[in-house]
C-alpha atoms as a PDB file:
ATOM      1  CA  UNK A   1      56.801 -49.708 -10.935  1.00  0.00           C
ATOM      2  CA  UNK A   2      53.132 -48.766 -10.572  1.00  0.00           C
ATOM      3  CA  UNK A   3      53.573 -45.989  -8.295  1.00  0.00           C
ATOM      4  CA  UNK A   4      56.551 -44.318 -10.869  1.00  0.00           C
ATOM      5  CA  UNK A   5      54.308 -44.888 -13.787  1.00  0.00           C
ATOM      6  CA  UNK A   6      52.363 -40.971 -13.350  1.00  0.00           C
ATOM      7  CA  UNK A   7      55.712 -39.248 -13.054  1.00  0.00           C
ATOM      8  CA  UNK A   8      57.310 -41.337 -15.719  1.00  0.00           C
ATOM      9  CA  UNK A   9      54.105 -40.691 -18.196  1.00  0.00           C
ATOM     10  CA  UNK A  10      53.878 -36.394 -17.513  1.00  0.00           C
ATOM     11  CA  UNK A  11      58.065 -36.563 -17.351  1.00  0.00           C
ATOM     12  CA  UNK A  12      58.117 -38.071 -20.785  1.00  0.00           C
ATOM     13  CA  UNK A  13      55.397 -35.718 -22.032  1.00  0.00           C
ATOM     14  CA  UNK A  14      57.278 -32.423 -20.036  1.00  0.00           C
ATOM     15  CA  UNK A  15      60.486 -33.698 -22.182  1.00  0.00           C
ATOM     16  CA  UNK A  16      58.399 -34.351 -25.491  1.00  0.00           C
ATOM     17  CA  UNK A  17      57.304 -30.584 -25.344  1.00  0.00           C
ATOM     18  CA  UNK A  18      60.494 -29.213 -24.105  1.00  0.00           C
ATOM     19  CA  UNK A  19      62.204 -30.526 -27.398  1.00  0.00           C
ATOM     20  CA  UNK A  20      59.192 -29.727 -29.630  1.00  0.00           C
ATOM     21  CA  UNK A  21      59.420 -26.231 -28.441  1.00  0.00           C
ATOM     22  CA  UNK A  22      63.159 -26.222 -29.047  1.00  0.00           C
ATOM     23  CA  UNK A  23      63.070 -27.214 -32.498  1.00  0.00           C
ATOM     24  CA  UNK A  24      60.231 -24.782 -32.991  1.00  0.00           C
ATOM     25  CA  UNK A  25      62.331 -21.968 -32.131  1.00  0.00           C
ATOM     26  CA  UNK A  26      65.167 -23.765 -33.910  1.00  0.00           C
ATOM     27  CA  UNK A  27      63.344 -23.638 -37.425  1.00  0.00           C
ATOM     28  CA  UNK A  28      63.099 -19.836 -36.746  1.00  0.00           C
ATOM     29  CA  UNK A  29      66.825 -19.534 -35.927  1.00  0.00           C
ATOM     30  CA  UNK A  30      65.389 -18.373 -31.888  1.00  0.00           C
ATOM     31  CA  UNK A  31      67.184 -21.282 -30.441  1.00  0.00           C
ATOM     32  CA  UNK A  32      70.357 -18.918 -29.957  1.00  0.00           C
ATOM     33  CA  UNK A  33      68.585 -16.561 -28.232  1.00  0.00           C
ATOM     34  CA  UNK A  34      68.984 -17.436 -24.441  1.00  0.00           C
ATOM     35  CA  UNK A  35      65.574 -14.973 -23.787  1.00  0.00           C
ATOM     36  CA  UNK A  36      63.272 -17.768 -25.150  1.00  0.00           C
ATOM     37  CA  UNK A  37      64.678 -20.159 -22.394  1.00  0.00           C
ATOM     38  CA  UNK A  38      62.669 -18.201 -20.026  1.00  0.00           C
ATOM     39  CA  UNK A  39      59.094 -20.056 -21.507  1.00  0.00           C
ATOM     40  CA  UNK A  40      60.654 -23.799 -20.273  1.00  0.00           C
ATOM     41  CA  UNK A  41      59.824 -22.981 -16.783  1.00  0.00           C
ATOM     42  CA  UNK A  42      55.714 -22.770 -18.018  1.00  0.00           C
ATOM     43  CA  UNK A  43      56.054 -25.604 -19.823  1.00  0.00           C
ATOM     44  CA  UNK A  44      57.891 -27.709 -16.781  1.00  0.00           C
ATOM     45  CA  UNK A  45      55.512 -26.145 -14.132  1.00  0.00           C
ATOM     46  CA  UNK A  46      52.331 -27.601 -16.483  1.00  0.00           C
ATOM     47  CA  UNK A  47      53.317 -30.426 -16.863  1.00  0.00           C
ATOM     48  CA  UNK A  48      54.482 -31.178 -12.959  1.00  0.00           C
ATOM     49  CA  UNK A  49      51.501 -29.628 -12.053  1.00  0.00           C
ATOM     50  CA  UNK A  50      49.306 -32.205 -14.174  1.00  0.00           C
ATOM     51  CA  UNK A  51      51.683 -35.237 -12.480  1.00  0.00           C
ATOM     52  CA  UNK A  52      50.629 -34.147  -9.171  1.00  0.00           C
ATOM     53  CA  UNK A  53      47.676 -33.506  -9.772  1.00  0.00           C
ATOM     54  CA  UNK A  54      46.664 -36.577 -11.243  1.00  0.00           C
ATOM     55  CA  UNK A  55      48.701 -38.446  -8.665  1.00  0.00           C
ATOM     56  CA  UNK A  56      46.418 -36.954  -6.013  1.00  0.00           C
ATOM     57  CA  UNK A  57      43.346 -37.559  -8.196  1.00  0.00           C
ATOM     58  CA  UNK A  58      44.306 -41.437  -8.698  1.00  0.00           C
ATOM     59  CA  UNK A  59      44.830 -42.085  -4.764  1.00  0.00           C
ATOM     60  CA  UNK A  60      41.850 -40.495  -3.880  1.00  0.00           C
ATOM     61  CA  UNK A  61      42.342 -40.661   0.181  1.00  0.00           C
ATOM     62  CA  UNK A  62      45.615 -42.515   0.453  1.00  0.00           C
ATOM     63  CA  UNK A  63      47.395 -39.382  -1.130  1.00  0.00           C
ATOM     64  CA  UNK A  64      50.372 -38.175   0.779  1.00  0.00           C
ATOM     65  CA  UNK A  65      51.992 -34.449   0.843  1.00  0.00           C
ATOM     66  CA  UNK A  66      55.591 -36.995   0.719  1.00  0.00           C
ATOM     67  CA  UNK A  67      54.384 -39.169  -2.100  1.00  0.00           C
ATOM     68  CA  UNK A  68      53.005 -36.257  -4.403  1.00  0.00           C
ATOM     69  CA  UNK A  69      56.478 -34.729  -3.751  1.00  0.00           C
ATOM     70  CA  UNK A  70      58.060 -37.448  -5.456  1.00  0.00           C
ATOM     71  CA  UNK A  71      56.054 -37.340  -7.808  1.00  0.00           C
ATOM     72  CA  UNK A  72      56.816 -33.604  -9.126  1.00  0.00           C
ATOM     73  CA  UNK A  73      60.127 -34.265  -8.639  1.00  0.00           C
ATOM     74  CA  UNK A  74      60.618 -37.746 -10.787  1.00  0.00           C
ATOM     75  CA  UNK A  75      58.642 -36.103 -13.688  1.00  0.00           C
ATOM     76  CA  UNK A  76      60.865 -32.486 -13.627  1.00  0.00           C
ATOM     77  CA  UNK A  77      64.118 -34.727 -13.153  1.00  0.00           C
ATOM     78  CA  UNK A  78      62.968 -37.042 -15.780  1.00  0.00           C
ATOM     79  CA  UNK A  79      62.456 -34.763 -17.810  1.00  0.00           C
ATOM     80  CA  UNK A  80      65.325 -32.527 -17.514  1.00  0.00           C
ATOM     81  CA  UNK A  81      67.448 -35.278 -17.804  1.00  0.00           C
ATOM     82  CA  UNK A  82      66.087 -36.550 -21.397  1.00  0.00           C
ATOM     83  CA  UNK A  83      65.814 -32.580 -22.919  1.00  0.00           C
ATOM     84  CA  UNK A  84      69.823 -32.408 -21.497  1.00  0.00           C
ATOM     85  CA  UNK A  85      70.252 -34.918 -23.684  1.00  0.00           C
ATOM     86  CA  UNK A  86      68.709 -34.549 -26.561  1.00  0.00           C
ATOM     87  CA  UNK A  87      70.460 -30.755 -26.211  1.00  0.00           C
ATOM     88  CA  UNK A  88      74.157 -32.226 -26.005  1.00  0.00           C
ATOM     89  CA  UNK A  89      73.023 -34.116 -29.271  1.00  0.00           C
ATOM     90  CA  UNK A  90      72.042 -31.418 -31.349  1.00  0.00           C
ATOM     91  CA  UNK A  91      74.494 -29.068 -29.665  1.00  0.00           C
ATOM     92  CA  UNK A  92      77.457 -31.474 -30.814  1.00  0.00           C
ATOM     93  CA  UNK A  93      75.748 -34.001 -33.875  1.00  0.00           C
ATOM     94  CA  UNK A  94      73.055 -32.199 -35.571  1.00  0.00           C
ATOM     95  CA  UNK A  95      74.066 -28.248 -35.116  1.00  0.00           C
ATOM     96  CA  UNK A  96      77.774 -28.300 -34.416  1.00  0.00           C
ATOM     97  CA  UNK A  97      78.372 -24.645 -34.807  1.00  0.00           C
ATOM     98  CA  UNK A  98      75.872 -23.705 -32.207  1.00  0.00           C
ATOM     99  CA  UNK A  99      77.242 -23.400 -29.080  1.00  0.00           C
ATOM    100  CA  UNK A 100      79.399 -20.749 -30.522  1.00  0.00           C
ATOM    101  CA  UNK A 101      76.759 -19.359 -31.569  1.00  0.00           C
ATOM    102  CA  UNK A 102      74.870 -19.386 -28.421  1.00  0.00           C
ATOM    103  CA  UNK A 103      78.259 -17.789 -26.972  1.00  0.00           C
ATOM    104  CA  UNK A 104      78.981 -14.766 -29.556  1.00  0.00           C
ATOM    105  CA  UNK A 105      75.934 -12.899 -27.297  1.00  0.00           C
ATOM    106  CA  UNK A 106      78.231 -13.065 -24.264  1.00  0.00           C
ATOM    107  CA  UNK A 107      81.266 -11.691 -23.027  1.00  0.00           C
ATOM    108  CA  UNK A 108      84.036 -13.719 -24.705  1.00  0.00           C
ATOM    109  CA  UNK A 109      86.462 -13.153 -21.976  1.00  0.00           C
ATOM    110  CA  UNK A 110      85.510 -16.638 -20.497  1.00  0.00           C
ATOM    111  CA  UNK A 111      86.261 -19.962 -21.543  1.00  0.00           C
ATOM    112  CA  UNK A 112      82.978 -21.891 -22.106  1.00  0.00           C
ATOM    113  CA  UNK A 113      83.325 -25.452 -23.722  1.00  0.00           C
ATOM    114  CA  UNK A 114      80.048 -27.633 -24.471  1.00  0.00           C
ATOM    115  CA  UNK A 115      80.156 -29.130 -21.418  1.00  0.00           C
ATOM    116  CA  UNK A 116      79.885 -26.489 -19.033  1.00  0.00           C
ATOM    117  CA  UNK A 117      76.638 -25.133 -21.273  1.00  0.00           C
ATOM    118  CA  UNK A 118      75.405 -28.973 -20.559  1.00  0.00           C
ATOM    119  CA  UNK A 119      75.945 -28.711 -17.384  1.00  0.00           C
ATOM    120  CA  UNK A 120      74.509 -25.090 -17.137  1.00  0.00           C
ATOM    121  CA  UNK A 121      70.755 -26.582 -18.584  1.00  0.00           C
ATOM    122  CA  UNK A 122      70.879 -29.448 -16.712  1.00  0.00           C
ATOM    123  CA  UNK A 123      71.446 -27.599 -13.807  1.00  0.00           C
ATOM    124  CA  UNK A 124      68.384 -24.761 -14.666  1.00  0.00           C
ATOM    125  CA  UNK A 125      66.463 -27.926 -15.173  1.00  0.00           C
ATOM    126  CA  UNK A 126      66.682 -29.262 -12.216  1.00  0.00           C
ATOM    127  CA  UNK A 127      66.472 -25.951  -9.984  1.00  0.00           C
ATOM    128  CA  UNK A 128      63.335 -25.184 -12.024  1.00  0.00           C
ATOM    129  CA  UNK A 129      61.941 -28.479 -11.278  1.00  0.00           C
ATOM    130  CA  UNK A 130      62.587 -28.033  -6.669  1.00  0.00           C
ATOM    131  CA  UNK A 131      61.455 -24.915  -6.417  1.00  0.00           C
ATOM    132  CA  UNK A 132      58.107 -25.343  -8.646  1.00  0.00           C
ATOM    133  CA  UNK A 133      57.287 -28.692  -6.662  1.00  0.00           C
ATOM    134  CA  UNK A 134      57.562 -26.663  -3.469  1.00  0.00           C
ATOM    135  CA  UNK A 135      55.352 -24.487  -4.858  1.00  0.00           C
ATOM    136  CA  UNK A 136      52.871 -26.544  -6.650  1.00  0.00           C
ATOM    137  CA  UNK A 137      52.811 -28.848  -3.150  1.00  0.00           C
ATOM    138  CA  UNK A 138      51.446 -26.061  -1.799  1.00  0.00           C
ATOM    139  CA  UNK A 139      48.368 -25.598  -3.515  1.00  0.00           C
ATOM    140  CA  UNK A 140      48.165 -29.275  -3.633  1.00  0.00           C
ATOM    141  CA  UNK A 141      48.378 -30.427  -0.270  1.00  0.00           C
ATOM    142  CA  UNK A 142      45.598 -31.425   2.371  1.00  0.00           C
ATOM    143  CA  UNK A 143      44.491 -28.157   4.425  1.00  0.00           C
ATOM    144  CA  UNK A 144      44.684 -28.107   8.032  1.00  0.00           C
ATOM    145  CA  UNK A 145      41.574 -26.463   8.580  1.00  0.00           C
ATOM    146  CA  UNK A 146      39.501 -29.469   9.549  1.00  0.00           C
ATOM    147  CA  UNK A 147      38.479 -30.349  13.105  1.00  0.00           C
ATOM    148  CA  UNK A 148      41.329 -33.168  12.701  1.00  0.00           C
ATOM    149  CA  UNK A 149      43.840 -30.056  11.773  1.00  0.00           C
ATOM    150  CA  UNK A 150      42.752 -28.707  14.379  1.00  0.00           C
ATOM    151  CA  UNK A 151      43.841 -31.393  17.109  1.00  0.00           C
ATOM    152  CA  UNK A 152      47.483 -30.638  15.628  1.00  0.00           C
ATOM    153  CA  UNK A 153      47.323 -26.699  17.091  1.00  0.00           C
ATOM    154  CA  UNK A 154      48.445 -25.558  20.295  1.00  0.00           C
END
């Protein structure tokens, strides 16, 4: 449990502002407004970045390019998986009317229920959270261009 408890700390606190932001926008009536979901992604890539960071930071010379992987993805899953949540809450106890909505800005020729806009952020979420760690691992990761890198070249 030691070795989850950096991603479980920054994917609590990536969730925590997710939903803060939400219901920020919410008080404004912006939550319908799909253009606003665009600012997660900054507040997901912060946050991983922190996790790994401070992963890296807290095993000094033991860090590992696998390891620090993990970690940005167990905070960005964590995290996705507590703000899809607390989304299919409000979306169905505490706003019921507004996933319809949500919907009136798109073509009505389709039939969306709840849970295919559930799955829909969960699925954002987790894309989001990949393709950041790929590219926040590599910043992050030990450089090659040391004379032990350089035993590894042809």
């Amino acid at each position: 449990m030691k070795n989850l408890s950096v991603p479980i700390k920054f994917g609590l606190a990536i969730s925590v502002g997710l939903i803060a932001y939400f219901l920020i926008l919410s008080l404004f009536g912006a939550h319908i407004n799909p253009f606003f979901s665009l600012f997660n992604p900054v507040i997901v890539g912060i946050g991983m970045f922190a996790a790994i960071r401070s992963y890296r930071k807290q095993r000094g010379a033991k860090y590992k390019y696998q390891k620090g992987f993990r970690t940005g993805l167990i905070s960005g899953f964590l995290a996705t998986i507590i703000f899809t949540a607390f989304f299919a809450f409000y979306a169905t106890e505490l706003e019921p009317g507004f996933i319809e909505r949500l919907l009136t800005r798109w073509d009505r020729d389709w039939y969306l229920n709840i849970g295919m806009v559930i799955f829909t952020v969960a699925l954002m979420g987790f894309a989001t959270t990949v393709v950041l760690t790929l590219a926040f691992m590599q910043l992050l990761k030990d450089s090659w261009n040391t004379k032990e890198g350089k035993e590894h070249e042809l």
